[in-house]
C-alpha atoms as a PDB file:
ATOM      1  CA  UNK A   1       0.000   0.000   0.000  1.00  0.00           C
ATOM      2  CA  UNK A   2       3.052   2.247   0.385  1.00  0.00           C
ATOM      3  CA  UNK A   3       3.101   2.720  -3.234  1.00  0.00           C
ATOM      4  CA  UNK A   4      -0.656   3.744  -3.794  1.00  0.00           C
ATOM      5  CA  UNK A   5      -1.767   7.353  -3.405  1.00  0.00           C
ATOM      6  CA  UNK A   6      -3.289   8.545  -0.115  1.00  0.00           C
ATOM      7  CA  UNK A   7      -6.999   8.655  -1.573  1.00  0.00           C
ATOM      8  CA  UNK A   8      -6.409   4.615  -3.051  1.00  0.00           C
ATOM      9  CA  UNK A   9      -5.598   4.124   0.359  1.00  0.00           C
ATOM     10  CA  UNK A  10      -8.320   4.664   1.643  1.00  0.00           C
ATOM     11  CA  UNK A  11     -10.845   3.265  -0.227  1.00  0.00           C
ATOM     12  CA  UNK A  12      -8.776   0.079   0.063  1.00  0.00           C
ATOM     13  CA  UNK A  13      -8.968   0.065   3.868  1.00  0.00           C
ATOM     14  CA  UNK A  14     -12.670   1.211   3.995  1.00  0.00           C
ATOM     15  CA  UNK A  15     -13.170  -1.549   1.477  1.00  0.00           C
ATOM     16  CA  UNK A  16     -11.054  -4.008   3.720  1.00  0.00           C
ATOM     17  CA  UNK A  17     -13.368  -3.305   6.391  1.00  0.00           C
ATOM     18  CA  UNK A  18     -16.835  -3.798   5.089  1.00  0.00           C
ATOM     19  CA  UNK A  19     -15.590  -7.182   3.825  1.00  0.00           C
ATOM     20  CA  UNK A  20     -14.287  -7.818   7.355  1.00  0.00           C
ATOM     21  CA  UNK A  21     -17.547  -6.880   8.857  1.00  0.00           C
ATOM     22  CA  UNK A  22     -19.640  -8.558   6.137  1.00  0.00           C
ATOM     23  CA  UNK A  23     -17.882 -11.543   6.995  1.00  0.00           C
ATOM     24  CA  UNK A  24     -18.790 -11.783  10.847  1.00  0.00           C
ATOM     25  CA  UNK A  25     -14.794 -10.489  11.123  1.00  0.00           C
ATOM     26  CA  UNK A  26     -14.481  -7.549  13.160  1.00  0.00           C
ATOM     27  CA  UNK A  27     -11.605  -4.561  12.966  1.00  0.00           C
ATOM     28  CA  UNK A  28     -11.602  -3.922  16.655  1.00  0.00           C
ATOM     29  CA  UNK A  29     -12.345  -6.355  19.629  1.00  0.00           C
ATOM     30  CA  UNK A  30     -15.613  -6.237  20.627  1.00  0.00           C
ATOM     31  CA  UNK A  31     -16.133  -4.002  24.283  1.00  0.00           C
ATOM     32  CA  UNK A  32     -16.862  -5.906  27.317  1.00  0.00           C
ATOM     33  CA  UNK A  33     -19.888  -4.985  28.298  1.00  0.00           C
ATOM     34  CA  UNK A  34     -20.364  -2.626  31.250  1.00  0.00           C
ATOM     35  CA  UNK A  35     -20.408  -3.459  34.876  1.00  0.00           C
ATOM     36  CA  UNK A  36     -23.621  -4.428  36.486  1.00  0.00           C
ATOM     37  CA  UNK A  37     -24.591  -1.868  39.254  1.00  0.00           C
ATOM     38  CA  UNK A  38     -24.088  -2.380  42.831  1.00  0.00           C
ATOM     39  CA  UNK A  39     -27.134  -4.235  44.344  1.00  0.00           C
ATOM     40  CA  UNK A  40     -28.460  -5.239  41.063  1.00  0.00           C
ATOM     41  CA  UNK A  41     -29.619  -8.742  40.128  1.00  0.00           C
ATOM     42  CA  UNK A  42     -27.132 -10.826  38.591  1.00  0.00           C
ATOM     43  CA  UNK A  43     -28.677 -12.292  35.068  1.00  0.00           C
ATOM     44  CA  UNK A  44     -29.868 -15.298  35.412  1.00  0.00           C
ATOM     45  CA  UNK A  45     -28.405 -18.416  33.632  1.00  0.00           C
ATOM     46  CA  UNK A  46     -29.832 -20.491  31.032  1.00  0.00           C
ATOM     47  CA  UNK A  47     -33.821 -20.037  31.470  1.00  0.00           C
ATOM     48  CA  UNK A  48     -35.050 -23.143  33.006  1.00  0.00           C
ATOM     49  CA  UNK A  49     -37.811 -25.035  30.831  1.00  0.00           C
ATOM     50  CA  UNK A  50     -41.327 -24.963  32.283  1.00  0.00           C
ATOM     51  CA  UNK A  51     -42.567 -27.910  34.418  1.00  0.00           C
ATOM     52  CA  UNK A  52     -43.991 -29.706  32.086  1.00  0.00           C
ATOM     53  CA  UNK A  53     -46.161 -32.589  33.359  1.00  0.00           C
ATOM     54  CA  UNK A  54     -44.973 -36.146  31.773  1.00  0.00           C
ATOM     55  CA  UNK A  55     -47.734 -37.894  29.322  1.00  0.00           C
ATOM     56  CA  UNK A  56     -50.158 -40.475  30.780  1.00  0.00           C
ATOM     57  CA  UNK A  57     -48.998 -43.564  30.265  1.00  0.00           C
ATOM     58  CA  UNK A  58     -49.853 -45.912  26.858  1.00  0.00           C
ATOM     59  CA  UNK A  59     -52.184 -48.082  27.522  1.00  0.00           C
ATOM     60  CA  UNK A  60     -50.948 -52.002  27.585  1.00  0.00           C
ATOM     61  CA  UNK A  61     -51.123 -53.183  24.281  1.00  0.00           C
ATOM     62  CA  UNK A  62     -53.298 -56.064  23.870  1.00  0.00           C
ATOM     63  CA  UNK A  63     -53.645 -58.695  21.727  1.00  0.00           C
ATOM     64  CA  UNK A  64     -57.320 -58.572  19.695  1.00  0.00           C
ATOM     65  CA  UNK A  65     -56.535 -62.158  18.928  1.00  0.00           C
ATOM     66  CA  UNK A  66     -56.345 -63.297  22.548  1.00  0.00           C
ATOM     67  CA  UNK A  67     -59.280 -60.894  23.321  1.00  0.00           C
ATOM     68  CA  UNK A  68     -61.605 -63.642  21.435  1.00  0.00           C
ATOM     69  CA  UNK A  69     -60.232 -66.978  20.669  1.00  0.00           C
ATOM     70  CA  UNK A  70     -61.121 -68.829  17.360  1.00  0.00           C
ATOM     71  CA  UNK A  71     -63.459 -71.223  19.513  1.00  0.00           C
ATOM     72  CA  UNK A  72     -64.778 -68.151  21.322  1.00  0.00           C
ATOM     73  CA  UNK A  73     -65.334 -66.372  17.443  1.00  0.00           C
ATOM     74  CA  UNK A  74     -66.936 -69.624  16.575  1.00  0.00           C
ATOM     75  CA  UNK A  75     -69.766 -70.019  19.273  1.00  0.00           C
ATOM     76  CA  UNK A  76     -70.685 -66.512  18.861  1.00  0.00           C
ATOM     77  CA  UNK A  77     -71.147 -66.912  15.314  1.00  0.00           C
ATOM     78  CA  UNK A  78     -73.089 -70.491  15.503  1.00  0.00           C
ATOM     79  CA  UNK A  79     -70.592 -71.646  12.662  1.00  0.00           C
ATOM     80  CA  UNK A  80     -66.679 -72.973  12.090  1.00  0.00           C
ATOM     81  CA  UNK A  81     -64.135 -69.992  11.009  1.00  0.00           C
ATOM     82  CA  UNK A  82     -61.029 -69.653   9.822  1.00  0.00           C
ATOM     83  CA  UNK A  83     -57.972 -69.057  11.326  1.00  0.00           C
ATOM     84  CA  UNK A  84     -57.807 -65.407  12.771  1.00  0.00           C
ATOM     85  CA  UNK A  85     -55.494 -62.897  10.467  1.00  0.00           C
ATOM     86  CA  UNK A  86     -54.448 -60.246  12.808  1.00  0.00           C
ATOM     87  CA  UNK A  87     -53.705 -56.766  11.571  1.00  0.00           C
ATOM     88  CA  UNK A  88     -52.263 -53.710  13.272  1.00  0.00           C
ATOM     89  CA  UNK A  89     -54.703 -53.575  16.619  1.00  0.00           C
ATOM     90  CA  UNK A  90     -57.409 -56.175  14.984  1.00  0.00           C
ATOM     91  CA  UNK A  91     -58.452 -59.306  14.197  1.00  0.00           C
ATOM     92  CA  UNK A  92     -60.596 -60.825  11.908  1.00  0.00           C
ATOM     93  CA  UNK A  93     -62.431 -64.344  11.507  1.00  0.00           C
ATOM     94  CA  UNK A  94     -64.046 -65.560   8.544  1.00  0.00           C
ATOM     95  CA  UNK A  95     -66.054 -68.177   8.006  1.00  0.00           C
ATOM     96  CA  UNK A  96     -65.057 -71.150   5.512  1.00  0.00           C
ATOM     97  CA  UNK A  97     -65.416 -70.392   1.333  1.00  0.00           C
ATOM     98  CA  UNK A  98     -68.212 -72.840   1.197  1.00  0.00           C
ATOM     99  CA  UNK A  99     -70.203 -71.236   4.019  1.00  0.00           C
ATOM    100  CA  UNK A 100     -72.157 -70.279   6.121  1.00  0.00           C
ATOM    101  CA  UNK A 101     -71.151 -66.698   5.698  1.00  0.00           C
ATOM    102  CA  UNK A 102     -69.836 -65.199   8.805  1.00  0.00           C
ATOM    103  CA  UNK A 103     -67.386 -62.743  10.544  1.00  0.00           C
ATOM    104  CA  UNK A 104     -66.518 -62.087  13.596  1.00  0.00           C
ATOM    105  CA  UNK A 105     -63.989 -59.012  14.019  1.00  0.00           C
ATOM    106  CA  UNK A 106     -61.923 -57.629  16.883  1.00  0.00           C
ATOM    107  CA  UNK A 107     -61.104 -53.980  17.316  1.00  0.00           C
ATOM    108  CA  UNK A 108     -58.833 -52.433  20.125  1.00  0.00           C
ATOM    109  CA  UNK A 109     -58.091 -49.093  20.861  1.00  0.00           C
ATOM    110  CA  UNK A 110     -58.697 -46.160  19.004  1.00  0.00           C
ATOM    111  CA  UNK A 111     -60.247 -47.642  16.551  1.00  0.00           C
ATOM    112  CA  UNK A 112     -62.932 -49.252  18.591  1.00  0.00           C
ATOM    113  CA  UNK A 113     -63.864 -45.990  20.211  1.00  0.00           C
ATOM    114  CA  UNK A 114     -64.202 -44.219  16.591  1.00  0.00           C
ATOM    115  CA  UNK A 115     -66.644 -47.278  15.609  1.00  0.00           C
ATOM    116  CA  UNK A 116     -69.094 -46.511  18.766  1.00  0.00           C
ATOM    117  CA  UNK A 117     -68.642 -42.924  18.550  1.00  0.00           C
ATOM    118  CA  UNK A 118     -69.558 -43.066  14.618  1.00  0.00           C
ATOM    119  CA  UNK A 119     -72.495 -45.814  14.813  1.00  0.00           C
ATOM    120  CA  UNK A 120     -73.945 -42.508  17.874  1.00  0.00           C
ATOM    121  CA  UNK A 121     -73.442 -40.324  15.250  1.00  0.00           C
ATOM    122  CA  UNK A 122     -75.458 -42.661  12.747  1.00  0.00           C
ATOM    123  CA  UNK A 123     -78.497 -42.791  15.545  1.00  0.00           C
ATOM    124  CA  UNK A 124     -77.523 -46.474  15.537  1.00  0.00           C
ATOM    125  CA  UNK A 125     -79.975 -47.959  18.469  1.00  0.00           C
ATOM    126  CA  UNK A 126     -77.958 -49.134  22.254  1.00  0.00           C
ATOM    127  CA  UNK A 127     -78.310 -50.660  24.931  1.00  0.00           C
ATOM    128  CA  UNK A 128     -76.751 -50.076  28.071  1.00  0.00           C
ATOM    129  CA  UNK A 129     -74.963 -53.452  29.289  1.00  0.00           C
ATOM    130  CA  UNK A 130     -74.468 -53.172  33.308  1.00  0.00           C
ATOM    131  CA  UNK A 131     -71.792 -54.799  35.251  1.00  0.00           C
ATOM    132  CA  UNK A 132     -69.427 -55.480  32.481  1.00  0.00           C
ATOM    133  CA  UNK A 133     -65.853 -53.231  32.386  1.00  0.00           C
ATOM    134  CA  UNK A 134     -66.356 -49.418  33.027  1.00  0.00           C
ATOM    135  CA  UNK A 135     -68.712 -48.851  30.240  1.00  0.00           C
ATOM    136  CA  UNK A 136     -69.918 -51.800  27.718  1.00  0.00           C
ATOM    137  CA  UNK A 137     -72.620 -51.175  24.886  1.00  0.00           C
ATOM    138  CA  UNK A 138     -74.439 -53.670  22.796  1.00  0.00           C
ATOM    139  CA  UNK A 139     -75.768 -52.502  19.112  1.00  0.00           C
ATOM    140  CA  UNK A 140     -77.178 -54.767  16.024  1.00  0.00           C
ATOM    141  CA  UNK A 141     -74.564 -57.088  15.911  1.00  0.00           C
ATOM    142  CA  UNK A 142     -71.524 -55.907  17.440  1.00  0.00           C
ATOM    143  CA  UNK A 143     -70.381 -54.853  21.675  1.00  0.00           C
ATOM    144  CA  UNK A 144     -68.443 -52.281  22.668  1.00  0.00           C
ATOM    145  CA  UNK A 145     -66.336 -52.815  26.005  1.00  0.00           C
ATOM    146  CA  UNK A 146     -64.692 -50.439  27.907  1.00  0.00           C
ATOM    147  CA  UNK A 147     -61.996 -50.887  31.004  1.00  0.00           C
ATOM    148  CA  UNK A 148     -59.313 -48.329  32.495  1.00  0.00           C
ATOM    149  CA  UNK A 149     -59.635 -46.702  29.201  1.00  0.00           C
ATOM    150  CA  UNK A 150     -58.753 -49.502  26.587  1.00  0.00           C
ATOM    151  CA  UNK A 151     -62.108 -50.187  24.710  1.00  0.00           C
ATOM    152  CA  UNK A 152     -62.589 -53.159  22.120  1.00  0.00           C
ATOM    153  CA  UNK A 153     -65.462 -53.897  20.041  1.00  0.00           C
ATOM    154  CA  UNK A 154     -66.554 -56.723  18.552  1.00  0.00           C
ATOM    155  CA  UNK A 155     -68.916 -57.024  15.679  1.00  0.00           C
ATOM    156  CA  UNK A 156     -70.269 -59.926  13.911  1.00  0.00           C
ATOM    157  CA  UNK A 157     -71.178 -60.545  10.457  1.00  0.00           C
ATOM    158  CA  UNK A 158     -74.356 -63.182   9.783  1.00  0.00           C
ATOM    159  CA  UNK A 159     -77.394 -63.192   7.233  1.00  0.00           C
ATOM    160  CA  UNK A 160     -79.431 -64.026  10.446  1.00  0.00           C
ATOM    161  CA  UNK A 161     -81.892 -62.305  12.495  1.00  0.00           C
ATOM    162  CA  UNK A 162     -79.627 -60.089  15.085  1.00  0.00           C
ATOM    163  CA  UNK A 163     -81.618 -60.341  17.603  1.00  0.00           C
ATOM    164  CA  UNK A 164     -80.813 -64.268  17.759  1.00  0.00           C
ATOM    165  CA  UNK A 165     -77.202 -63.094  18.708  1.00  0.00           C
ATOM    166  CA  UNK A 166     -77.790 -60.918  21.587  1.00  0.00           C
ATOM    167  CA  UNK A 167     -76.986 -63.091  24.210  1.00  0.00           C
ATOM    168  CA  UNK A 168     -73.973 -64.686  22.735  1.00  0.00           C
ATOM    169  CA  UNK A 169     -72.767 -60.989  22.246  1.00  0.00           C
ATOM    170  CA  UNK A 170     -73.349 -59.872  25.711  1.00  0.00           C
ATOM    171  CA  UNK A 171     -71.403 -62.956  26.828  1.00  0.00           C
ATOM    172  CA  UNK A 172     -68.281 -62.155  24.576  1.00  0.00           C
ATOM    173  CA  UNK A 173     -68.593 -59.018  25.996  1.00  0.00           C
ATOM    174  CA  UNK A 174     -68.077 -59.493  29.385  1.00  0.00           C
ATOM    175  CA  UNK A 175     -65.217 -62.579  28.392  1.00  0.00           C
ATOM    176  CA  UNK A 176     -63.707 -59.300  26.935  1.00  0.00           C
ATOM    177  CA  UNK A 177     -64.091 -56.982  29.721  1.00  0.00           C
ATOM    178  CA  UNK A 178     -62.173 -59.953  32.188  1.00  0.00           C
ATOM    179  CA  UNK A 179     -59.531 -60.207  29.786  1.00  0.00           C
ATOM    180  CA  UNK A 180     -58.415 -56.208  29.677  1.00  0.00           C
END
């Protein structure tokens, strides 16, 4: 720089620090900053985060499967059934190719609750079934059971009158409800 005029000069060192500040760089150390007062409050450290209260515990996951055995699927639906295919938090029996048609399906969890709250929404007709978990339901062919907040329905499939399946239903039911 000893060879450039005064003026080059600068604009080369105004230049050189733009690029330095641009850059996060800095010409001059940055100042401490000043003294708290006497008697102030120190600053507090990192902020601590709010209490937060931990999530209720996930319900126990339970087996649909072992909810309602293949000979319990089978008395309810008055017929033999295939072996049970399980899926996610279900489980499904269907009766033989040849007949009598029939399915019995298992639903736990969410999904059970979405079915009951759904069929209310449909003004689908229920009774009340007493005595059985903390809250058990019984519709046209299918039960809803509920216990410490785990519910399961059941619902059966058959080209017969309903109301012949009541009692079997009610039954399941509370097999259900000592099973949760």
């Amino acid at each position: 720089m000893r060879h450039l005029p005064s003026t080059a000069r600068l604009i080369v060192t105004v230049v050189l620090a733009a690029v330095l500040t641009a850059c996060g760089g800095a010409a001059e150390p940055a100042a401490a900053p000043p003294p708290a007062p006497a008697g102030a409050p120190e600053p507090a450290g990192t902020p601590e985060p709010p209490n937060e209260t931990p999530a209720p515990p996930d319900p126990p996951e339970v087996d649909a499967c072992a909810l309602v055995t293949r000979a319990e699927a089978e008395e309810l639906a008055g017929t033999p059934l295939e072996d049970p295919v399980p899926v996610a938090d279900t489980c499904t029996y269907t009766g033989p190719v040849s007949g009598p048609l029939a399915q019995v399906e298992v639903f736990v969890g969410d999904g059970a609750k979405k079915i009951l709250d759904i069929d209310r929404e449909l003004d689908h007709e229920f009774e009340t079934l007493s005595g059985i978990g903390d809250e058990a339901y019984l519709e046209e062919g299918a039960v809803f059971v509920s216990v410490s907040g785990t519910w399961v329905a059941v619902r059966l499939v058959r080209l017969d009158d309903p109301a012949g399946y009541v009692g079997r239903l009610t039954e399941v039911a509370r097999t259900v409800a000592g099973r949760l």
